[in-house]
Protein backbone atom coordinates (compact mmCIF):
# COMPACT_ATOMS: atom_id res chain seq x y z
CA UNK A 1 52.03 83.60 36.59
CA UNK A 2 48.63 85.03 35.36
CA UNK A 3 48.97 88.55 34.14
CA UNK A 4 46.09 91.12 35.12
CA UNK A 5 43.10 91.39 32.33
CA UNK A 6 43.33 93.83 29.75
CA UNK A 7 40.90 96.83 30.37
CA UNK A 8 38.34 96.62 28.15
CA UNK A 9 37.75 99.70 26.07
CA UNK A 10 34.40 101.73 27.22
CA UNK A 11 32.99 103.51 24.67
CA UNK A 12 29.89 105.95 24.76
CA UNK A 13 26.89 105.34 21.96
CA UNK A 14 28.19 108.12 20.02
CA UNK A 15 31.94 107.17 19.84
CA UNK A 16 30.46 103.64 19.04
CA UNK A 17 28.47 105.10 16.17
CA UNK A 18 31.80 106.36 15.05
CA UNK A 19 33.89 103.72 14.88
CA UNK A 20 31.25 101.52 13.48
CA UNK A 21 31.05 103.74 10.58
CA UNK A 22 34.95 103.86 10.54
CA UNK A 23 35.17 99.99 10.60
CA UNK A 24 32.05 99.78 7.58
CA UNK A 25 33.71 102.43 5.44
CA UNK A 26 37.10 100.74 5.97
CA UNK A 27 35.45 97.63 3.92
CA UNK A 28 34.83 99.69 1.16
CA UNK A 29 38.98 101.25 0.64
CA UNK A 30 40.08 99.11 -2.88
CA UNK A 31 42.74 97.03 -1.11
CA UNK A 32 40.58 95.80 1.70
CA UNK A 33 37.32 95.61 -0.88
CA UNK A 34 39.43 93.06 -3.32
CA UNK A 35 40.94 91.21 -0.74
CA UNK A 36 37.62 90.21 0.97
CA UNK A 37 36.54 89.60 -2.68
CA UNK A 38 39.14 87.33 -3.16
CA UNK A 39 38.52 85.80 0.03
CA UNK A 40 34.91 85.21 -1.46
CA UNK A 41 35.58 83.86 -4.36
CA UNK A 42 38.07 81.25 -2.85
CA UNK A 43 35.20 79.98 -0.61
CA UNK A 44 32.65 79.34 -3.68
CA UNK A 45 29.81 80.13 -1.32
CA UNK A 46 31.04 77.57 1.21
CA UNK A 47 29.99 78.37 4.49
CA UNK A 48 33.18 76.27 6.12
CA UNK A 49 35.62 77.65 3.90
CA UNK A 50 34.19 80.82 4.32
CA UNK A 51 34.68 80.61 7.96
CA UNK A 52 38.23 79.76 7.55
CA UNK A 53 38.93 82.52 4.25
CA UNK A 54 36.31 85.42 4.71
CA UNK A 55 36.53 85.85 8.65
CA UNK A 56 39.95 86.44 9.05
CA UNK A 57 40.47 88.82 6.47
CA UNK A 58 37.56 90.70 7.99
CA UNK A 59 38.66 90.99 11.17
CA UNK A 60 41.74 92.13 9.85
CA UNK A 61 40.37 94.72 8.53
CA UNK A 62 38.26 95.94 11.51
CA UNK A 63 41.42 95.26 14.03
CA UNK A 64 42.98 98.28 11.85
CA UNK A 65 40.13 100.93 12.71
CA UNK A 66 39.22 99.16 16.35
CA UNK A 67 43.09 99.58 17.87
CA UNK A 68 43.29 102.99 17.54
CA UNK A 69 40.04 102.98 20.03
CA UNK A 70 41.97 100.56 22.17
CA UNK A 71 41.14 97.78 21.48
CA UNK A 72 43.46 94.64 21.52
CA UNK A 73 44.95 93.85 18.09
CA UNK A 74 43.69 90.02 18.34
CA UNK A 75 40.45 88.34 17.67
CA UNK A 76 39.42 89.35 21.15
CA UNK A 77 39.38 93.36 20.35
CA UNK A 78 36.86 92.85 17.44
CA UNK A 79 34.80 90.21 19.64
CA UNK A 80 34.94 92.66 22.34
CA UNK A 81 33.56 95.43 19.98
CA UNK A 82 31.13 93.28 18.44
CA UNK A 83 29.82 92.69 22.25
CA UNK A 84 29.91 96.49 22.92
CA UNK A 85 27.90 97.04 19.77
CA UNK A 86 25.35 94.34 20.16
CA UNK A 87 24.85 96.22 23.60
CA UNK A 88 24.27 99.18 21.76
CA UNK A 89 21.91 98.15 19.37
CA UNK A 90 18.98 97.85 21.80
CA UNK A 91 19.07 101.71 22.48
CA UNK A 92 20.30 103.52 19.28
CA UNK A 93 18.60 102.79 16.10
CA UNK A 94 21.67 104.34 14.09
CA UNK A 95 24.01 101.64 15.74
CA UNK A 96 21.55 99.12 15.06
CA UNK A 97 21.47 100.16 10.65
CA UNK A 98 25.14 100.10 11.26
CA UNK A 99 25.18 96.59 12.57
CA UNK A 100 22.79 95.43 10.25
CA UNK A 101 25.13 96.95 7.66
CA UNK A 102 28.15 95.39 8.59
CA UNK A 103 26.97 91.75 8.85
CA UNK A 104 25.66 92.40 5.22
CA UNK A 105 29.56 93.12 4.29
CA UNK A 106 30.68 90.02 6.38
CA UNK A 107 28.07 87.07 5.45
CA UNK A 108 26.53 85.97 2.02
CA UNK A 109 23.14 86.57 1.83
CA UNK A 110 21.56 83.62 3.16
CA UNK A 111 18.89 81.34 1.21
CA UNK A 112 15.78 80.29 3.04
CA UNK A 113 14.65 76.94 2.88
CA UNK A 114 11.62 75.56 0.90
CA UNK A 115 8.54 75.77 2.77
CA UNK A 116 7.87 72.29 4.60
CA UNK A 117 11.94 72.19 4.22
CA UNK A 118 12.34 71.38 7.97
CA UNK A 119 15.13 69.33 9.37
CA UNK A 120 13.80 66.34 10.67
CA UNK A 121 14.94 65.97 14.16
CA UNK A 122 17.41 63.07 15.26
């Protein structure tokens, strides 16, 4: 018996803008800072392990701020918001800082390869 889809949330660019800034300033409360920077330090830079130790613990912490906008309080809500705001970006140059902001708080910085460091093709 298949149940009938959630509504997704619709959002204008300026209650977007809001909760994006809600979501990045939620990173920076003490108890959600240290446990991300726990979750860092477990993965030693890995990018696997920081797949399975970083990611959920941030989208933990941006299911908190996203529900109240109703969102779903699963992995789908903050995929669902990250859609919305990747829409957004496009038009409004504050949503797109914000974004750029908020991957900053999610993924190391990454290193770029030596010049001539291609991966040869298989």
């Amino acid at each position: 018996m298949a149940s009938a889809p959630a509504q997704q949330p619709t959002l204008t660019v300026e209650q977007t803008r809001v909760v994006l800034s809600e979501v990045i300033q939620a990173f920076s409360v003490p108890e959600n800072a240290a446990r991300m920077e726990e979750a860092r330090e477990s993965s030693c830079n890995d990018m696997g392990k920081m797949l399975q130790l970083v990611l959920p613990v941030a989208t933990q912490i941006q299911q908190e701020v996203i529900k109240a906008y109703g969102f779903n309080n699963e992995g789908e809500g903050v995929l669902k918001f990250a859609r919305l705001v990747k829409m957004y970006e496009t038009q409004d140059p504050e949503i797109a800082a914000m974004s750029v902001k908020l991957k900053s708080l999610l993924l190391p910085p990454l290193s770029t390869p030596p010049i001539g460091g291609a991966i040869p093709a298989s």
